[in-house]
N, C-alpha and C. Protein backbone atom coordinates (compact mmCIF):
# COMPACT_ATOMS: atom_id res chain seq x y z
N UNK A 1 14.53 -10.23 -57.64
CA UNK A 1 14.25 -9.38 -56.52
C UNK A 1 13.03 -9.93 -55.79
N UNK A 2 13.19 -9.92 -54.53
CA UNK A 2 12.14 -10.64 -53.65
C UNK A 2 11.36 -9.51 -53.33
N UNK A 3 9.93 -9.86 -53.40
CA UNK A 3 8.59 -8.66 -52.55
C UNK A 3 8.05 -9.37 -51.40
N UNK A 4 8.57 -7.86 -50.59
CA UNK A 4 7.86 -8.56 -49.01
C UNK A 4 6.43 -8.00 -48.81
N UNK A 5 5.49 -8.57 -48.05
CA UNK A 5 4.40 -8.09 -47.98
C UNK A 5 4.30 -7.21 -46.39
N UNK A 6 3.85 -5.85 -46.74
CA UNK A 6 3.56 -5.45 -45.33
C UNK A 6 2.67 -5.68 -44.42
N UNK A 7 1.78 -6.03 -44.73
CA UNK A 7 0.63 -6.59 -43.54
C UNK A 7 0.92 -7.47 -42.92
N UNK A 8 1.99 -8.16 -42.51
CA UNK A 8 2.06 -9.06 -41.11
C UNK A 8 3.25 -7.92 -40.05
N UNK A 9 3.89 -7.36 -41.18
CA UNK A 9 4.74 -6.22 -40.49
C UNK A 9 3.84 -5.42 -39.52
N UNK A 10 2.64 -4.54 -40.31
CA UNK A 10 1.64 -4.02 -39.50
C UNK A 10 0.59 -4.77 -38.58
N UNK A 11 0.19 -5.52 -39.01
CA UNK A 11 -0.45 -6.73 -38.13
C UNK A 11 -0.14 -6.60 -36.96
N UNK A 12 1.48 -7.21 -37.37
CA UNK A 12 2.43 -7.27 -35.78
C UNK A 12 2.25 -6.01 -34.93
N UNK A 13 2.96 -4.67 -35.80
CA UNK A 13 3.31 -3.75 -34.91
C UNK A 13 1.48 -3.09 -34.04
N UNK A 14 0.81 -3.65 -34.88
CA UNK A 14 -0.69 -2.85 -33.92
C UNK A 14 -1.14 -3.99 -32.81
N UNK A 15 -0.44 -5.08 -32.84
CA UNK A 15 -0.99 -6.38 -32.20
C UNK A 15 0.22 -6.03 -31.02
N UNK A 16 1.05 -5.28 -31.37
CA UNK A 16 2.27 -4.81 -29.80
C UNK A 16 1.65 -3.23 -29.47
N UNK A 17 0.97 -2.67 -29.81
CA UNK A 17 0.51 -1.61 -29.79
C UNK A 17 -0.63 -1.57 -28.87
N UNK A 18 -2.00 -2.70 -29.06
CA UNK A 18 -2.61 -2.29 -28.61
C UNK A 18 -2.60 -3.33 -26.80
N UNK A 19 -1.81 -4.62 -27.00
CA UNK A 19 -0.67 -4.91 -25.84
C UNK A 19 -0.14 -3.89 -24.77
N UNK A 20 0.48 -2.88 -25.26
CA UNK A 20 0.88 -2.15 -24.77
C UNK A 20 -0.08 -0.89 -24.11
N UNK A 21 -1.08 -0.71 -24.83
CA UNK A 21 -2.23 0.01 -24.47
C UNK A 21 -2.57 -0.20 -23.40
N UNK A 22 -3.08 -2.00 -23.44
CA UNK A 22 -3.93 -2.59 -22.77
C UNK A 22 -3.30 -2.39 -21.34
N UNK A 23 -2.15 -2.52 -21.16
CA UNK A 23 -1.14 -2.37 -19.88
C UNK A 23 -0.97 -0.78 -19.47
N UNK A 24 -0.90 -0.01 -20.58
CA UNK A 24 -1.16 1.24 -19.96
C UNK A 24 -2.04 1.86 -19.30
N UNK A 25 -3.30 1.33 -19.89
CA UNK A 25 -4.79 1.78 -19.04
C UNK A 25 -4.74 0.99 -17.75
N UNK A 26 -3.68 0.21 -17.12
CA UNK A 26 -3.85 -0.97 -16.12
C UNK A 26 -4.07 0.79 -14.75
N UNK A 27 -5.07 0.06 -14.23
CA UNK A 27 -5.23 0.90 -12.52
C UNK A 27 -4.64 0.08 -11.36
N UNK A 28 -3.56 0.64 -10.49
CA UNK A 28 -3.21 -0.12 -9.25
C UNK A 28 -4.03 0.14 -8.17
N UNK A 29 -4.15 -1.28 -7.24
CA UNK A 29 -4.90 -0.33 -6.10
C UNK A 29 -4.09 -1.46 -4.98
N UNK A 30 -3.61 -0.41 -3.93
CA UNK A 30 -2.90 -0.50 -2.65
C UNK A 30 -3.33 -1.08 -2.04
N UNK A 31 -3.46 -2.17 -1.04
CA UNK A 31 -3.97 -2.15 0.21
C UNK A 31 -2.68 -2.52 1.43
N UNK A 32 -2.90 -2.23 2.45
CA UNK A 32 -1.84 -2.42 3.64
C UNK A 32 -2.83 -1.81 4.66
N UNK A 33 -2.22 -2.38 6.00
CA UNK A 33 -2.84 -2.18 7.37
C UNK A 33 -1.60 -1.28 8.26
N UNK A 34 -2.42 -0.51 8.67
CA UNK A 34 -1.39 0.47 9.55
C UNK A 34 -1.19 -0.32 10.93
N UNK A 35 -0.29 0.70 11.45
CA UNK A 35 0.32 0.41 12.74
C UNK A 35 -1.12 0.23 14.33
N UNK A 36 -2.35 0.68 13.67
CA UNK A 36 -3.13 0.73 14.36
C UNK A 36 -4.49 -0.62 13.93
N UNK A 37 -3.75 -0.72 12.76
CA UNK A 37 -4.94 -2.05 12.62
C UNK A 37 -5.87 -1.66 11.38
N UNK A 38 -5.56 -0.70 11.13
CA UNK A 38 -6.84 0.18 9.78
C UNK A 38 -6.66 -0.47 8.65
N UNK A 39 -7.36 -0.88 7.86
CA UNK A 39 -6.66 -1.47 6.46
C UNK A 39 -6.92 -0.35 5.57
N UNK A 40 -6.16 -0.26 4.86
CA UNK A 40 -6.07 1.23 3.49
C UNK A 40 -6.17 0.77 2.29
N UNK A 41 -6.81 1.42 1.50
CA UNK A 41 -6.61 1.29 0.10
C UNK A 41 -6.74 2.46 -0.57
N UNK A 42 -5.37 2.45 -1.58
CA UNK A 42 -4.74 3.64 -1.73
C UNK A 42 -4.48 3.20 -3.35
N UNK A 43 -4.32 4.49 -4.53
CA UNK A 43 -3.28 4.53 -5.68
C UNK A 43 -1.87 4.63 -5.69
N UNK A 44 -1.57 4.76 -4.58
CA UNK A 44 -0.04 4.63 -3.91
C UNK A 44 0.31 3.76 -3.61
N UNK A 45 1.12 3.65 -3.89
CA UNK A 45 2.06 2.24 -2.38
C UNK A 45 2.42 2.94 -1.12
N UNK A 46 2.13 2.17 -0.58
CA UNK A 46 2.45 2.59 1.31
C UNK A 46 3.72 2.89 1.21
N UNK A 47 4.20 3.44 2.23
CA UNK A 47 5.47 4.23 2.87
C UNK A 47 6.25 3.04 2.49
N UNK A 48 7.58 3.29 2.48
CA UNK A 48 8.84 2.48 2.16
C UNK A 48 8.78 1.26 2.66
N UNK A 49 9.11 0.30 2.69
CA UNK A 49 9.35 -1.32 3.62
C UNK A 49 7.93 -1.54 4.37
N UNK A 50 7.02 -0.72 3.85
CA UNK A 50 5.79 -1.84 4.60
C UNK A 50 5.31 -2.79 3.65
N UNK A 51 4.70 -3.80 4.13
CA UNK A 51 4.13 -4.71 3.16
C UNK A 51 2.50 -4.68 3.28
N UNK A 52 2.48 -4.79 1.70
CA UNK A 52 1.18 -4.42 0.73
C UNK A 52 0.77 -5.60 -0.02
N UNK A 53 -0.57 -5.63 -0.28
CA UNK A 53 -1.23 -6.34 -1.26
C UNK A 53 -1.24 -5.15 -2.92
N UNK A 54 -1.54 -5.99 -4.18
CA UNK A 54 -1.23 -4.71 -5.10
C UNK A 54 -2.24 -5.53 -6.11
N UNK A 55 -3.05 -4.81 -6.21
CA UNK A 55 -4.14 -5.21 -7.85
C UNK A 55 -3.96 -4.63 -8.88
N UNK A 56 -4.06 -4.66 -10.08
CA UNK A 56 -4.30 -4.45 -11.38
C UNK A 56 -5.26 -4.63 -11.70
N UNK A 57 -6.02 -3.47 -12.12
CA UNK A 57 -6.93 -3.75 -13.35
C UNK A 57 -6.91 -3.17 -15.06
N UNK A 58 -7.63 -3.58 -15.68
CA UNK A 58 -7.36 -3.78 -16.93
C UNK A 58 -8.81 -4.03 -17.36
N UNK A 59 -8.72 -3.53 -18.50
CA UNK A 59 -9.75 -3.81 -19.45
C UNK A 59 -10.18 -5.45 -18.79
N UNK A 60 -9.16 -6.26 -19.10
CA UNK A 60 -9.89 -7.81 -18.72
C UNK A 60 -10.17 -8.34 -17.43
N UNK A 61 -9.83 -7.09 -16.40
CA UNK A 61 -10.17 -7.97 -15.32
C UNK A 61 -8.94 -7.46 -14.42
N UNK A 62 -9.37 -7.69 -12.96
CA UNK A 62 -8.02 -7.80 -12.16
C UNK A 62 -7.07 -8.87 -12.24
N UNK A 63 -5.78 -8.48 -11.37
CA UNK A 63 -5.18 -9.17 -11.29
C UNK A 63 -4.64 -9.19 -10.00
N UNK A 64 -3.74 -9.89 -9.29
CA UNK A 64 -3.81 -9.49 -7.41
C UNK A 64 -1.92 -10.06 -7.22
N UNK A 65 -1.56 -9.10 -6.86
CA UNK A 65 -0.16 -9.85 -6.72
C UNK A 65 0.23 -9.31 -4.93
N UNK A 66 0.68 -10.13 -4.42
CA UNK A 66 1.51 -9.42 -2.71
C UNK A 66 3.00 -9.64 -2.81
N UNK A 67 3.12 -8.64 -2.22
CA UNK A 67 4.74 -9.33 -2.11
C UNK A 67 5.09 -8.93 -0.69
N UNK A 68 4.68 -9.52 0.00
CA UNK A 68 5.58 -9.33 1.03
C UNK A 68 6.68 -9.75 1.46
N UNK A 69 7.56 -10.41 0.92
CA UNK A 69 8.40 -11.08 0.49
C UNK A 69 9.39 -10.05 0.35
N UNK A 70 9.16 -9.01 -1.19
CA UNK A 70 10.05 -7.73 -1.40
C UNK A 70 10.27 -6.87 -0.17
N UNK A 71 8.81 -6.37 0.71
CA UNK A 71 8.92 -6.14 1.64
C UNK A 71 9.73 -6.21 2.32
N UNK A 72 9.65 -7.54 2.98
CA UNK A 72 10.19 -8.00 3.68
C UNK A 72 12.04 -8.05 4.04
N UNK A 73 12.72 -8.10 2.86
CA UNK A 73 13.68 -8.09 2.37
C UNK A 73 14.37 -6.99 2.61
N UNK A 74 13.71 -6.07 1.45
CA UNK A 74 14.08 -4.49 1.67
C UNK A 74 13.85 -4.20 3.47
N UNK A 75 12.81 -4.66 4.10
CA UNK A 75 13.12 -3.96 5.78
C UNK A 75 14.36 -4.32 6.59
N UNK A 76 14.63 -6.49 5.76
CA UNK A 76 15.85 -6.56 6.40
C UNK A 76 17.02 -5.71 6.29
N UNK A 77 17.37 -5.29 5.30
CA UNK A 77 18.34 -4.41 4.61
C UNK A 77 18.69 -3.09 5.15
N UNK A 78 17.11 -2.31 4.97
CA UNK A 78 16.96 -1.08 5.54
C UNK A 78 16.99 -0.45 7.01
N UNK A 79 15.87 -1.60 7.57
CA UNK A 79 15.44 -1.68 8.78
C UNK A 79 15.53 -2.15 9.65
N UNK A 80 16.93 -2.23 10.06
CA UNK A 80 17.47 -4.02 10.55
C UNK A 80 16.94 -3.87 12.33
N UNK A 81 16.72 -4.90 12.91
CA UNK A 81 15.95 -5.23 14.06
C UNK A 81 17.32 -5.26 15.42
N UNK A 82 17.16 -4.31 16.11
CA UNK A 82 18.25 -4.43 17.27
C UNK A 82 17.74 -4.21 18.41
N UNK A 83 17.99 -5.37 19.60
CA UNK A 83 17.41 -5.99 20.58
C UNK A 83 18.19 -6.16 21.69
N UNK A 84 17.86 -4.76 22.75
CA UNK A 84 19.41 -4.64 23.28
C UNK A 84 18.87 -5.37 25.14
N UNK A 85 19.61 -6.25 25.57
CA UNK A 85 19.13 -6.88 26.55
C UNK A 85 20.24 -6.98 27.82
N UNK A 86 19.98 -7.52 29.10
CA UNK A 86 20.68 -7.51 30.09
C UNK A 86 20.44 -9.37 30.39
N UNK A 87 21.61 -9.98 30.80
CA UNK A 87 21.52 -11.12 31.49
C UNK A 87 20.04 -11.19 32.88
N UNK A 88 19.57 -12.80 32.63
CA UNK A 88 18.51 -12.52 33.80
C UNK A 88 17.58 -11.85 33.42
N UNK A 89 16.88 -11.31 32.04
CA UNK A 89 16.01 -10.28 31.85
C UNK A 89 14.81 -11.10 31.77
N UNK A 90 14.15 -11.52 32.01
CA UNK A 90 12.52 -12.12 32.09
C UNK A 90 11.75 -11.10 30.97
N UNK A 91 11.43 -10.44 30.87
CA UNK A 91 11.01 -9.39 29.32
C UNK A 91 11.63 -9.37 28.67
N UNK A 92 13.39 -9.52 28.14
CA UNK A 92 13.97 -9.62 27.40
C UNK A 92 13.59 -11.22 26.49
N UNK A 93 13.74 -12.11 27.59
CA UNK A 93 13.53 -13.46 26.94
C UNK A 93 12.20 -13.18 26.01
N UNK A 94 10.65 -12.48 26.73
CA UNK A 94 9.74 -12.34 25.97
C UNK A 94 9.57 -11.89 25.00
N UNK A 95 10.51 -10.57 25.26
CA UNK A 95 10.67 -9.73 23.20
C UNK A 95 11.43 -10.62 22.49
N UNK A 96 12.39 -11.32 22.74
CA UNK A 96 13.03 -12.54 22.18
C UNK A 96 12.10 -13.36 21.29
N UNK A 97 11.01 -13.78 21.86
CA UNK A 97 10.46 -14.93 21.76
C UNK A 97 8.92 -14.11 20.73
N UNK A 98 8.56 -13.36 21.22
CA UNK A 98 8.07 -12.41 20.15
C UNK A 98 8.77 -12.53 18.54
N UNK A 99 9.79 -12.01 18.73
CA UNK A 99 10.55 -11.54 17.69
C UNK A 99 10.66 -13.10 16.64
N UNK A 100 11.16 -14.21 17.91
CA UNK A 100 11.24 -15.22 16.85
C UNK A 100 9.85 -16.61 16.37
N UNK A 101 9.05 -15.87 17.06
CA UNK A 101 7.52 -16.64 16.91
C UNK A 101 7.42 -16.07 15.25
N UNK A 102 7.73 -14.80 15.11
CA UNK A 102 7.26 -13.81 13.81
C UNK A 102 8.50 -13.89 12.93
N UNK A 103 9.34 -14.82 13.00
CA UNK A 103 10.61 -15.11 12.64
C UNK A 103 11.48 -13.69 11.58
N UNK A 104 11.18 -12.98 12.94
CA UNK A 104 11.72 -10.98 12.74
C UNK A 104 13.46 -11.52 13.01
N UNK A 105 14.48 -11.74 12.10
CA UNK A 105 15.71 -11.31 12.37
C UNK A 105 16.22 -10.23 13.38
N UNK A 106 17.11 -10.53 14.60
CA UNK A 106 16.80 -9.47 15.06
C UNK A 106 18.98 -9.48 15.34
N UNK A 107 19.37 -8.36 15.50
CA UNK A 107 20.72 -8.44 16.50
C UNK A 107 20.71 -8.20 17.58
N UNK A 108 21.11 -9.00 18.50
CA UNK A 108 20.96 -8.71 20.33
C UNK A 108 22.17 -8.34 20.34
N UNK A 109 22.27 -7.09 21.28
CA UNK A 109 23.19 -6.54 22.10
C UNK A 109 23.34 -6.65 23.61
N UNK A 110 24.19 -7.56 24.51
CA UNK A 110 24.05 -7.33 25.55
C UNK A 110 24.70 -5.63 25.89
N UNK A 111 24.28 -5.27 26.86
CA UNK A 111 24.72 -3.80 27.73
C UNK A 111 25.47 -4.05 29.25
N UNK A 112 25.15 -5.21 29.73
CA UNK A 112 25.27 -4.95 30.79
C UNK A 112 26.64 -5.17 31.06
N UNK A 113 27.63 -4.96 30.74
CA UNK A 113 28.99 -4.55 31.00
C UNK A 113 29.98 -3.88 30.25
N UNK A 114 29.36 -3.64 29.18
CA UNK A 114 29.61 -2.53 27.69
C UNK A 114 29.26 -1.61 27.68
N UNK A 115 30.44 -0.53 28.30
CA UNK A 115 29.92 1.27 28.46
C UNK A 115 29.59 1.80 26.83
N UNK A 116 29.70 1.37 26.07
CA UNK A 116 29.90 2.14 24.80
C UNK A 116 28.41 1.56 24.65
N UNK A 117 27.62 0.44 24.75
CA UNK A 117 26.68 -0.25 24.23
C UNK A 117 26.00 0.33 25.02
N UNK A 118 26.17 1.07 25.99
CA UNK A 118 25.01 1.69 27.51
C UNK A 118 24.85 3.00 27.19
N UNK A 119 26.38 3.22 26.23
CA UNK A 119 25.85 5.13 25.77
C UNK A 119 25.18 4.81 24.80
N UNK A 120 25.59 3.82 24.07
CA UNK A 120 24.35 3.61 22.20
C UNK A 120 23.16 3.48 23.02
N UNK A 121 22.71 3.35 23.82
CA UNK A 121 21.34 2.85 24.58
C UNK A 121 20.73 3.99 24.71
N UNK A 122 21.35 5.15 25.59
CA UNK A 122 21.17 5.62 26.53
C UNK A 122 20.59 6.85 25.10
N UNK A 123 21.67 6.79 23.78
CA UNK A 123 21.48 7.90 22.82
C UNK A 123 20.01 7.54 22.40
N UNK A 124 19.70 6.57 22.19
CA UNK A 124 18.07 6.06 21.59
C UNK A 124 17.21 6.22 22.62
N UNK A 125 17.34 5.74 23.93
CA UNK A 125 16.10 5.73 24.43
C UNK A 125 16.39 6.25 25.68
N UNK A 126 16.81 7.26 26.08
CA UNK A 126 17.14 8.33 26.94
C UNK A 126 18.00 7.57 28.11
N UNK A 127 17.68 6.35 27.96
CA UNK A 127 17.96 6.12 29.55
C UNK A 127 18.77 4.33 29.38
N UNK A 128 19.44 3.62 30.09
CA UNK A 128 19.76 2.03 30.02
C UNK A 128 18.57 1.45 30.39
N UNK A 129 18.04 1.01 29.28
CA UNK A 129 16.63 0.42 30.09
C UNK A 129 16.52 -1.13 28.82
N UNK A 130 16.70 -2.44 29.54
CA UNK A 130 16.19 -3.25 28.82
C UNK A 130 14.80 -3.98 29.14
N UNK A 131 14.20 -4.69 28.42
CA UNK A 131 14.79 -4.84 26.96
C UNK A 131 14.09 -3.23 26.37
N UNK A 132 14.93 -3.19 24.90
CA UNK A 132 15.02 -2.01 23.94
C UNK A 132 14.96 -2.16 22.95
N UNK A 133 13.81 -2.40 22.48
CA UNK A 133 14.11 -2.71 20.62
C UNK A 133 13.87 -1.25 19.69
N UNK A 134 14.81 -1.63 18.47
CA UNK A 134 14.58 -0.39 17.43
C UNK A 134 14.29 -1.38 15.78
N UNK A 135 13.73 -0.62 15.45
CA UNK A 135 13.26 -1.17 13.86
C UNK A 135 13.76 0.06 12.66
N UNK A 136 15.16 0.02 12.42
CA UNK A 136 15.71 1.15 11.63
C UNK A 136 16.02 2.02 12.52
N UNK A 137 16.38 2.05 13.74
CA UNK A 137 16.85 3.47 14.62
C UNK A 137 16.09 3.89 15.58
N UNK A 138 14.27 3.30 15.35
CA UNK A 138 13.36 3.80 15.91
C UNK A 138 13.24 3.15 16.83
N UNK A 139 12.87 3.24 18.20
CA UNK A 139 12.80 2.57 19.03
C UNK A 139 11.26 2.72 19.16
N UNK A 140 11.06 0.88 19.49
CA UNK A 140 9.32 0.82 19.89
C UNK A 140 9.30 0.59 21.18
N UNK A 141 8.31 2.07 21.34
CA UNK A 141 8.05 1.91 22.95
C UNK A 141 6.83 1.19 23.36
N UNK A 142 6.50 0.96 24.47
CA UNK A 142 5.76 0.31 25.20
C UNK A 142 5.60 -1.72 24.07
N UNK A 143 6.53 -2.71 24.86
CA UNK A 143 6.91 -3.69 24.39
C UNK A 143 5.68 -4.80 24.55
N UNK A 144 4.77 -4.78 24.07
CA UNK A 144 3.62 -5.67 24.74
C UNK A 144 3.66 -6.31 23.38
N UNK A 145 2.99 -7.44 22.52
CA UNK A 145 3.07 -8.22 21.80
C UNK A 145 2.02 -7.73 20.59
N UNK A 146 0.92 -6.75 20.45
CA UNK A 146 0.79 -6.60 19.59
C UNK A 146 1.60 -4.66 19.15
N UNK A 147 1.73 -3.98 20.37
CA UNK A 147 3.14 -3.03 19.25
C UNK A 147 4.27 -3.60 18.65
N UNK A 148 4.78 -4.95 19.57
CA UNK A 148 5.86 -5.03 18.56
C UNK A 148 5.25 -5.80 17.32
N UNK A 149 4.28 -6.98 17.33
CA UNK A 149 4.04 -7.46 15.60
C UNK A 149 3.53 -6.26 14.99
N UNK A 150 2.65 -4.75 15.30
CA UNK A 150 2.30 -3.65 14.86
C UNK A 150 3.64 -2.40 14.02
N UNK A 151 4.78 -3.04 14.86
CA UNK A 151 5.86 -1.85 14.38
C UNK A 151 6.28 -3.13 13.45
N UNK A 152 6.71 -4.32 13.21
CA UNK A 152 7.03 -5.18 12.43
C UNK A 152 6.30 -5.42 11.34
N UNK A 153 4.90 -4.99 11.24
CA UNK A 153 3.73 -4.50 10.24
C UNK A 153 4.25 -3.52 9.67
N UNK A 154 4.56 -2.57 10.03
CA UNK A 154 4.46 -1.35 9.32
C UNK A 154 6.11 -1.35 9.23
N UNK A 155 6.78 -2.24 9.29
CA UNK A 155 8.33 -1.85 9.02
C UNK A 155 8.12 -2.78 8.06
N UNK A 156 7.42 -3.95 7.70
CA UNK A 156 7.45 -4.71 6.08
C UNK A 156 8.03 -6.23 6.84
N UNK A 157 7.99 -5.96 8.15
CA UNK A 157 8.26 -7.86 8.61
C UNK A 157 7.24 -8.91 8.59
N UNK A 158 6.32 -8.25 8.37
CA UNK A 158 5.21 -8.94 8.57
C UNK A 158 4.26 -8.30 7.16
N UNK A 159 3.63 -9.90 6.54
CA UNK A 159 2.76 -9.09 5.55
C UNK A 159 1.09 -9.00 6.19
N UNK A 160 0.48 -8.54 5.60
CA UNK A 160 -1.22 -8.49 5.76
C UNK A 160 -1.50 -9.43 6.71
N UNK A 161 -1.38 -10.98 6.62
CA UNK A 161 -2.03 -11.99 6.89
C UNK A 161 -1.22 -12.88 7.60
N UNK A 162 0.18 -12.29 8.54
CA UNK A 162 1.33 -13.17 8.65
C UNK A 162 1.69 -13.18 10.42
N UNK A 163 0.40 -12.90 10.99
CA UNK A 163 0.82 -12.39 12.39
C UNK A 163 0.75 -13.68 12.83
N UNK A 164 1.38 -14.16 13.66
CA UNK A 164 1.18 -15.79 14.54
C UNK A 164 -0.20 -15.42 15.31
N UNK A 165 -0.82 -16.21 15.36
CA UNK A 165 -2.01 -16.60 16.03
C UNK A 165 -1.93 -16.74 17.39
């Protein structure tokens, strides 16, 4: 009959124990910039599809992870970018060019001879008016170059540090 010894059994199980501790006491801390430019730091994670920086701490120290990446992803998915324009549009080309400086996926819709695409217009933003962008349904008004990288901030297209210069 063979004798096993318990002390590497226990060894082990307090050496996954206090592992596990060590990760439980971990503190997160948030940071993300709002639609206005504020930077936050929060025990939360920001609202759905924005992109965040995320720390850990721990007994040993922080740790710093971003993902804007996940972000990013999840907004394509969720929040998809629709960019509804007219032939000849001189501001259309510019939200265009916006959109792909910040390499924001976007779907263009022309309107200008598509009654059904002029009532989808007309249901979002009261009226046929291009250009028209929405980020998940929402339409961003007033189209100048920092609301739209600002609504692309806070929709998770853009992380912390990712605005074109």
């Amino acid at each position: 009959m063979k004798h096993f010894s318990i002390k590497p059994i226990i060894g082990s199980t307090l050496l996954l124990v206090a592992l596990y501790a060590a990760n439980a006491n971990a503190v997160k801390l948030y940071k993300w910039v709002d639609t206005e430019g504020k930077v936050s730091y929060q025990d939360q994670p920001p609202p759905s599809g924005q992109a965040f920086e995320e720390k850990s701490f721990t007994d040993q120290g922080a740790s710093t992870g971003t993902n804007p990446e996940v972000s990013r992803s999840r907004a394509i998915r969720e929040k998809p970018i629709v960019l509804y324009v007219a032939d000849n549009c001189d501001s259309c080309d510019m939200v265009r060019t916006i959109l792909e400086m910040n390499d924001a996926p976007y779907e263009q819709i022309a309107v200008d001879s598509d009654i059904k695409k002029q009532d989808e217009l007309k249901k979002i933003a009261g009226s046929i008016r291009v250009p028209t962008v929405t980020i998940g349904g929402q339409e961003i008004k007033q189209l100048d170059r920092k609301r739209i990288e600002d609504a692309l901030r806070q929709n998770g297209y853009l992380g912390i540090k990712d605005e074109v210069q």
